[in-house]
Structures are given as structure tokens and as C-alpha cells.
Protein backbone atom coordinates (compact mmCIF):
# COMPACT_ATOMS: atom_id res chain seq x y z
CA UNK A 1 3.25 25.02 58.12
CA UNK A 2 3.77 27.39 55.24
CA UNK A 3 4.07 27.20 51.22
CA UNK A 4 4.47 30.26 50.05
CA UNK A 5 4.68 33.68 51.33
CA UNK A 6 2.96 35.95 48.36
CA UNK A 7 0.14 37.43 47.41
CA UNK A 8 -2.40 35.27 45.98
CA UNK A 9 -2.12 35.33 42.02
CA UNK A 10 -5.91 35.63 39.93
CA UNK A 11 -4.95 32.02 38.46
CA UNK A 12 -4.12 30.52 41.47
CA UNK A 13 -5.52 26.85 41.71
CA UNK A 14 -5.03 26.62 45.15
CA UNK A 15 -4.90 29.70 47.08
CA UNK A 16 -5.22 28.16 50.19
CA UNK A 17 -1.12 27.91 49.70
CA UNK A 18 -0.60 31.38 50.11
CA UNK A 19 0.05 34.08 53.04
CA UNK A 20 0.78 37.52 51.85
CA UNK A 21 4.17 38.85 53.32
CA UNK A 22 2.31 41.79 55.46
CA UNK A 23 -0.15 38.71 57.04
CA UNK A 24 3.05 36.72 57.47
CA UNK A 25 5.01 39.60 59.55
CA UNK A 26 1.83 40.10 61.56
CA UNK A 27 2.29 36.48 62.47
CA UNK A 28 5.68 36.47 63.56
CA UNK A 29 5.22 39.77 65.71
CA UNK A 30 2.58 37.80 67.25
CA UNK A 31 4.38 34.94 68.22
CA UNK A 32 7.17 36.79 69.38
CA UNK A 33 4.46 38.89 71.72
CA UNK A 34 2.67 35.60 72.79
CA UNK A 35 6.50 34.23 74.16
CA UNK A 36 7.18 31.90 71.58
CA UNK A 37 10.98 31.82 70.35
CA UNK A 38 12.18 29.01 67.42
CA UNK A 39 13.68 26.53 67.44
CA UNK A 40 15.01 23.72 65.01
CA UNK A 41 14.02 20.12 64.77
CA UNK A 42 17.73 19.26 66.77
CA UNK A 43 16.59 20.96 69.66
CA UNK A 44 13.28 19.04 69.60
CA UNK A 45 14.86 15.94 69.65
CA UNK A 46 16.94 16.95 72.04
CA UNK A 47 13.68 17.61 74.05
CA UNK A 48 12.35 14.35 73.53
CA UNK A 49 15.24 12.24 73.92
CA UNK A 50 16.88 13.72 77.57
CA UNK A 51 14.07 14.38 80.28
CA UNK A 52 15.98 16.88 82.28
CA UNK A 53 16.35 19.42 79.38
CA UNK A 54 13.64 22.08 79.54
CA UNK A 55 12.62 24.81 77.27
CA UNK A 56 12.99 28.53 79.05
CA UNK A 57 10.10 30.19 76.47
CA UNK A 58 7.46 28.63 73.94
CA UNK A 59 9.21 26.61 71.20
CA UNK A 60 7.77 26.85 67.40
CA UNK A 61 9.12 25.30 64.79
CA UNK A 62 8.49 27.40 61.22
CA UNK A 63 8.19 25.15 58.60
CA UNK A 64 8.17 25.65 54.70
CA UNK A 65 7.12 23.15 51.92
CA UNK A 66 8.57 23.35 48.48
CA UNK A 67 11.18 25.62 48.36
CA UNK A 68 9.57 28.19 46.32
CA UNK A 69 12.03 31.36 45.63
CA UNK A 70 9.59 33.51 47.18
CA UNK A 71 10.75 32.35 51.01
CA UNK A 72 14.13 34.18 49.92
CA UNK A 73 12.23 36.96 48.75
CA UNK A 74 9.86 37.24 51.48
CA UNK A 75 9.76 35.04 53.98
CA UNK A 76 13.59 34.96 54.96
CA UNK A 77 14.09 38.34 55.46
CA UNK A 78 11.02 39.10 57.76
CA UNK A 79 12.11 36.10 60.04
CA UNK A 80 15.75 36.87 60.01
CA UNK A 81 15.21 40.66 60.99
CA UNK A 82 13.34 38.91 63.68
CA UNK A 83 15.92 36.78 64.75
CA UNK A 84 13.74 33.74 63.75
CA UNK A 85 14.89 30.37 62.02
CA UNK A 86 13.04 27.87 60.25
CA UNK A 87 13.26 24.79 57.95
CA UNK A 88 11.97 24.61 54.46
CA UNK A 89 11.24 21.11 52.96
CA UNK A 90 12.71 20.32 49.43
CA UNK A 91 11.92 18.32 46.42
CA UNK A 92 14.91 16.78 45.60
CA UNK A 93 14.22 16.05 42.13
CA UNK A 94 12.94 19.43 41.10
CA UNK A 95 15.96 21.49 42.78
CA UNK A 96 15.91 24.94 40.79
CA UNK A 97 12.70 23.70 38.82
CA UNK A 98 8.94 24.32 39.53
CA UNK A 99 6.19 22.64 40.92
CA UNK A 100 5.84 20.23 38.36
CA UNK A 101 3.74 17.74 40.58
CA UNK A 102 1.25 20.09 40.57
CA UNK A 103 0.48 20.51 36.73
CA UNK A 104 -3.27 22.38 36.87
CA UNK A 105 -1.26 24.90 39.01
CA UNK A 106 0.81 27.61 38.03
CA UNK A 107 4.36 27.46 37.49
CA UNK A 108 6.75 28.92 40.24
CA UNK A 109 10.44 28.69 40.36
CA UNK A 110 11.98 26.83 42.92
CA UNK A 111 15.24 27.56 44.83
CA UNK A 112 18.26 26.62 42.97
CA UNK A 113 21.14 24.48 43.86
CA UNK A 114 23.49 27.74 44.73
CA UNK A 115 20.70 29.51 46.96
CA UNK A 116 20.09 26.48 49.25
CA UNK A 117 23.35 26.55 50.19
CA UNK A 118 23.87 29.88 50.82
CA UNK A 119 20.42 29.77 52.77
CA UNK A 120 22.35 27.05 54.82
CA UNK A 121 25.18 29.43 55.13
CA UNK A 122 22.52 32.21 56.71
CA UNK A 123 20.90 29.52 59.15
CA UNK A 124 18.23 28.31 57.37
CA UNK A 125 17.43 24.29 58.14
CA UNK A 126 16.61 22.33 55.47
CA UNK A 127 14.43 18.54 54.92
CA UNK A 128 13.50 16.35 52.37
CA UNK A 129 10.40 16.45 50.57
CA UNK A 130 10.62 13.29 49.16
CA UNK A 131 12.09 13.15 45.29
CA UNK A 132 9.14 13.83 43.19
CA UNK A 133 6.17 14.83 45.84
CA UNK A 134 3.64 12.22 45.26
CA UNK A 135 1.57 10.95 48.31
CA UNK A 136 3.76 8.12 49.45
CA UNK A 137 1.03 6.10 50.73
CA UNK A 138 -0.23 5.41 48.03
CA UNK A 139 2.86 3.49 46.30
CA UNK A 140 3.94 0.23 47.42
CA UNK A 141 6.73 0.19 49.69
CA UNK A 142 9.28 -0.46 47.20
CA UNK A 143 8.68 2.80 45.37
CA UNK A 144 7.74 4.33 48.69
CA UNK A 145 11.39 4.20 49.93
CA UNK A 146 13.30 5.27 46.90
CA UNK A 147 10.97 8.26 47.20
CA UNK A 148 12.56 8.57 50.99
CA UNK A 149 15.85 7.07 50.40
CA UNK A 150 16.88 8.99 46.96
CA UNK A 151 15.91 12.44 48.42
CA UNK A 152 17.98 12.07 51.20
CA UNK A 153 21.06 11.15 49.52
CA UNK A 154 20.47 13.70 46.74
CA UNK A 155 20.12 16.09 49.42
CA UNK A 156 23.02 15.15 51.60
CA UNK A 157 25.49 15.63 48.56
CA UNK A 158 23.94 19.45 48.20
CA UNK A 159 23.82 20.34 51.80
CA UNK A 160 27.24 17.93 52.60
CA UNK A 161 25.20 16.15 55.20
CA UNK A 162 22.16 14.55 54.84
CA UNK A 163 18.69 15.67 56.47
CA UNK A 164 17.17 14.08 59.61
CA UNK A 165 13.22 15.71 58.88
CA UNK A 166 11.30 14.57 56.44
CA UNK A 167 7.91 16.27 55.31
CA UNK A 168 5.21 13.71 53.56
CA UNK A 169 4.19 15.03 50.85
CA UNK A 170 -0.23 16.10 50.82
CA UNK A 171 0.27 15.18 54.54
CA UNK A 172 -0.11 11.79 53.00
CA UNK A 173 1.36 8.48 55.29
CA UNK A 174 0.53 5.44 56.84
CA UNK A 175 1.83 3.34 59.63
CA UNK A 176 4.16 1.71 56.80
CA UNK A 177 4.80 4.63 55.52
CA UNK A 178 6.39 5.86 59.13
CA UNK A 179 8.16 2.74 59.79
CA UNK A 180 9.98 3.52 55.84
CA UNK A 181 10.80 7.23 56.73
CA UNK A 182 12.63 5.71 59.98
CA UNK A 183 14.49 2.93 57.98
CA UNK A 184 15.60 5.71 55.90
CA UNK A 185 17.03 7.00 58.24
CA UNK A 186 15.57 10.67 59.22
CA UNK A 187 14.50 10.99 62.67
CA UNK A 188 11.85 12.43 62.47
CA UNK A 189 8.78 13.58 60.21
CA UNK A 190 5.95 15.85 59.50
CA UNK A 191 2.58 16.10 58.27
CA UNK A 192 -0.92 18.48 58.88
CA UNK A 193 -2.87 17.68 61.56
CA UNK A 194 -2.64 20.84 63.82
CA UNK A 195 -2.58 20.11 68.16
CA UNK A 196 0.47 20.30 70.15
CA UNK A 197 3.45 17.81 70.18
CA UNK A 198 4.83 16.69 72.92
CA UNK A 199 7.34 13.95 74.18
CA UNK A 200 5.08 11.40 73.69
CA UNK A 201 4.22 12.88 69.77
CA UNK A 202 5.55 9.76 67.48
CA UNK A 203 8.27 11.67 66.35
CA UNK A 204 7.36 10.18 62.73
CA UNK A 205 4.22 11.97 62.82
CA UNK A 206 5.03 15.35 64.12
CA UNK A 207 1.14 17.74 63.52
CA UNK A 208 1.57 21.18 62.18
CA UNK A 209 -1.05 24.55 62.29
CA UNK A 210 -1.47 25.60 58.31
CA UNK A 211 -2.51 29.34 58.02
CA UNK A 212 -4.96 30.06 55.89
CA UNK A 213 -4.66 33.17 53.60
CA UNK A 214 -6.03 36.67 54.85
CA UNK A 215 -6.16 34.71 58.92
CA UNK A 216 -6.40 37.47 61.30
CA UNK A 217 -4.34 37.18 64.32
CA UNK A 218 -7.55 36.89 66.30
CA UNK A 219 -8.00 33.95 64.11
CA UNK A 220 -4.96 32.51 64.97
CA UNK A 221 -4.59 32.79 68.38
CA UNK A 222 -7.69 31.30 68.64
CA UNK A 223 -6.59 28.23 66.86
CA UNK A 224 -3.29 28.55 68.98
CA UNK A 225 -5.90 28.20 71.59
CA UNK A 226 -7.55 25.48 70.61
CA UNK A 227 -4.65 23.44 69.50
CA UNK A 228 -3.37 24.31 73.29
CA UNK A 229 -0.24 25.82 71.89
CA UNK A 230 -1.54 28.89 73.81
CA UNK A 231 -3.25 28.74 77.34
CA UNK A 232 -5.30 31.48 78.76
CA UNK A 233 -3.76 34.81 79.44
């Protein structure tokens, strides 16, 4: 689970957002070392849904929030010298904008219209963010569900079909909140949360590993580790 692959501006409110690009390679390298491969969310549900189909290496799904420009500049090119995918969640209603949910932050563009598809073009996979990012949980289920519903139509008319994944916004759901993203239609969603998913993982509720900035891969293999997404070598 990744924002945004940069290094950490002196105004940043929330650092904790960032990975520089030369931490980020590090990363991949040592995933690919450790056996893992990627994968997309299609192939998980693949997974899940037939019991006979079996993995031949260590899947990972690499996820991005936002859509900042700085996965083009950064973060796309390390993974596809690497032969690496991954999906990057948008915010529908701030396409080509900025991370206006977060106003005590600063500013930074997000990809435009033209990119994404390009991106899509490349191999990139792309979700829904919900519309505006606010913590859906928190709304009542009417306005919960536009938030779900509207982003994925506004997204299937830019990508010409419209996402399965959804990403809750601050990691923020509910049991309600689950049962919405499914009525929407996606088939599957995301938060925080770190530990392994398996079959059994509600597929509405999917836990990802957030690295921190300046983690060492000592640090992250240990988490791996502990998360028993890596068992002792």
C-alpha cells in the first residue's frame, strides 16, 4: 500500500505518505529476491473463486492510492523495468486535480484524464477511490453509495469498463459499508490492516502492509515476517 513515491517535501503534513524512489526500488528488488511475482486483483479472484488453481511463486499485489503524477514519474518506471504491475486507486472527482480532501496538506497534481488511459494502455490496473475521498463510514448509507456508485460509473466511462476494486478511503468501513461496496457492484475491496489474505479473506476487506518512509529492507522483511507473507528461510 503506497501513496506516493517521492522524497519527503520540508512542508509535508504527513510524511508518513511518502517512500523515496531509491527506498522504493530497494523494495521491489527485494521482493523479486524473496520469490514474490505480481499479480492483479483478477488473478486473486480467480484464486479465491476455483480451488484447483494454484499460484507457482509468491503473489503481491502493489497498490497505489490517489493517483498522484509522481507514480508516472517514479513509481511506473522502476516496476515496469522490473516487469512488475500494479493498481493505483483514483478519485474520481478530482481526475487531473489535487488532493483537495486533504486541505492542511500540500497541493500535488493528480493524473489527468489522458495519462490514465495511456497508463491502462502500458498495463497499469486501475480502482475507484470513491468520488471525493471522505471516510465512508461515517456518512449514512445514502451518501455512502453515491460515493461508491458515482466513482464507478465516472470511472468506467474513462477506462471504457468499469472497476471491480475499490479502496476505502482512511482505511475507513464498516460492515454496512462492505455490504454497499458489493451492491455497487466491485468485487472486491481494500483497506490497511497488514497480515496475509487468503481464500477465506472477506474479499470486501482485503489488509494491506503500508511502508513507512526511510523502512530498511531488514525492516520490512521483518514485517513480511510477521504478517506471515514470508516464512523462515
Amino acid at each position: 500500500m503506497y501513496h506516493k513515491i517521492d522524497e519527503v517535501p520540508p512542508d509535508a503534513r504527513y510524511p508518513g505518505n511518502y517512500v523515496s524512489p531509491d527506498d522504493f526500488a530497494q523494495q521491489l528488488d527485494a521482493l523479486l529476491e524473496w520469490g514474490y511475482q505480481t499479480i492483479d486483483f483478477g488473478e486473486w479472484l480467480r484464486y479465491r473463486a476455483d480451488s484447483s488453481w494454484r499460484f507457482l511463486v509468491r503473489p503481491v499485489i502493489i497498490t497505489f492510492d490517489d493517483g498522484y503524477t509522481c507514480f508516472d514519474r517514479n513509481a511506473w518506471p522502476a516496476l515496469r523495468a522490473r516487469g512488475m504491475t500494479a493498481t493505483v486507486f483514483l478519485v474520481a472527482g478530482q481526475i487531473g486535480g489535487t488532493n483537495a480532501w486533504d486541505s492542511e496538506e500540500r497541493q500535488e497534481r493528480l493524473l489527468d484524464a489522458r495519462r490514465i488511459r495511456e497508463l491502462r494502455q502500458e498495463g497499469v490496473q486501475f480502482g475507484s477511490h470513491s468520488l471525493t475521498h471522505v471516510p465512508l463510514a461515517r456518512l449514512s448509507p445514502r451518501e455512502a453509495m453515491h460515493e461508491l456508485a458515482e466513482s464507478r460509473t465516472r470511472l468506467g466511462d474513462l477506462l471504457d469498463a468499469p472497476p471491480d476494486v475499490f479502496a476505502y478511503p482512511f482505511s475507513n468501513q464498516s460492515a454496512e459499508v462492505r455490504r454497499l461496496a458489493r451492491e455497487a457492484g466491485y468485487l472486491a475491496a481494500v483497506r490497511g490492516g497488514g497480515r496475509m489474505n487468503t481464500r477465506r479473506t472477506d474479499p470486501y476487506g482485503l489488509r494491506r502492509i503500508k511502508p513507512e518512509p526511510g523502512m530498511t529492507i531488514a525492516q520490512l522483511r521483518r514485517i513480511l515476517f510477521f504478517e506471515r507473507y514470508l516464512s523462515i528461510s
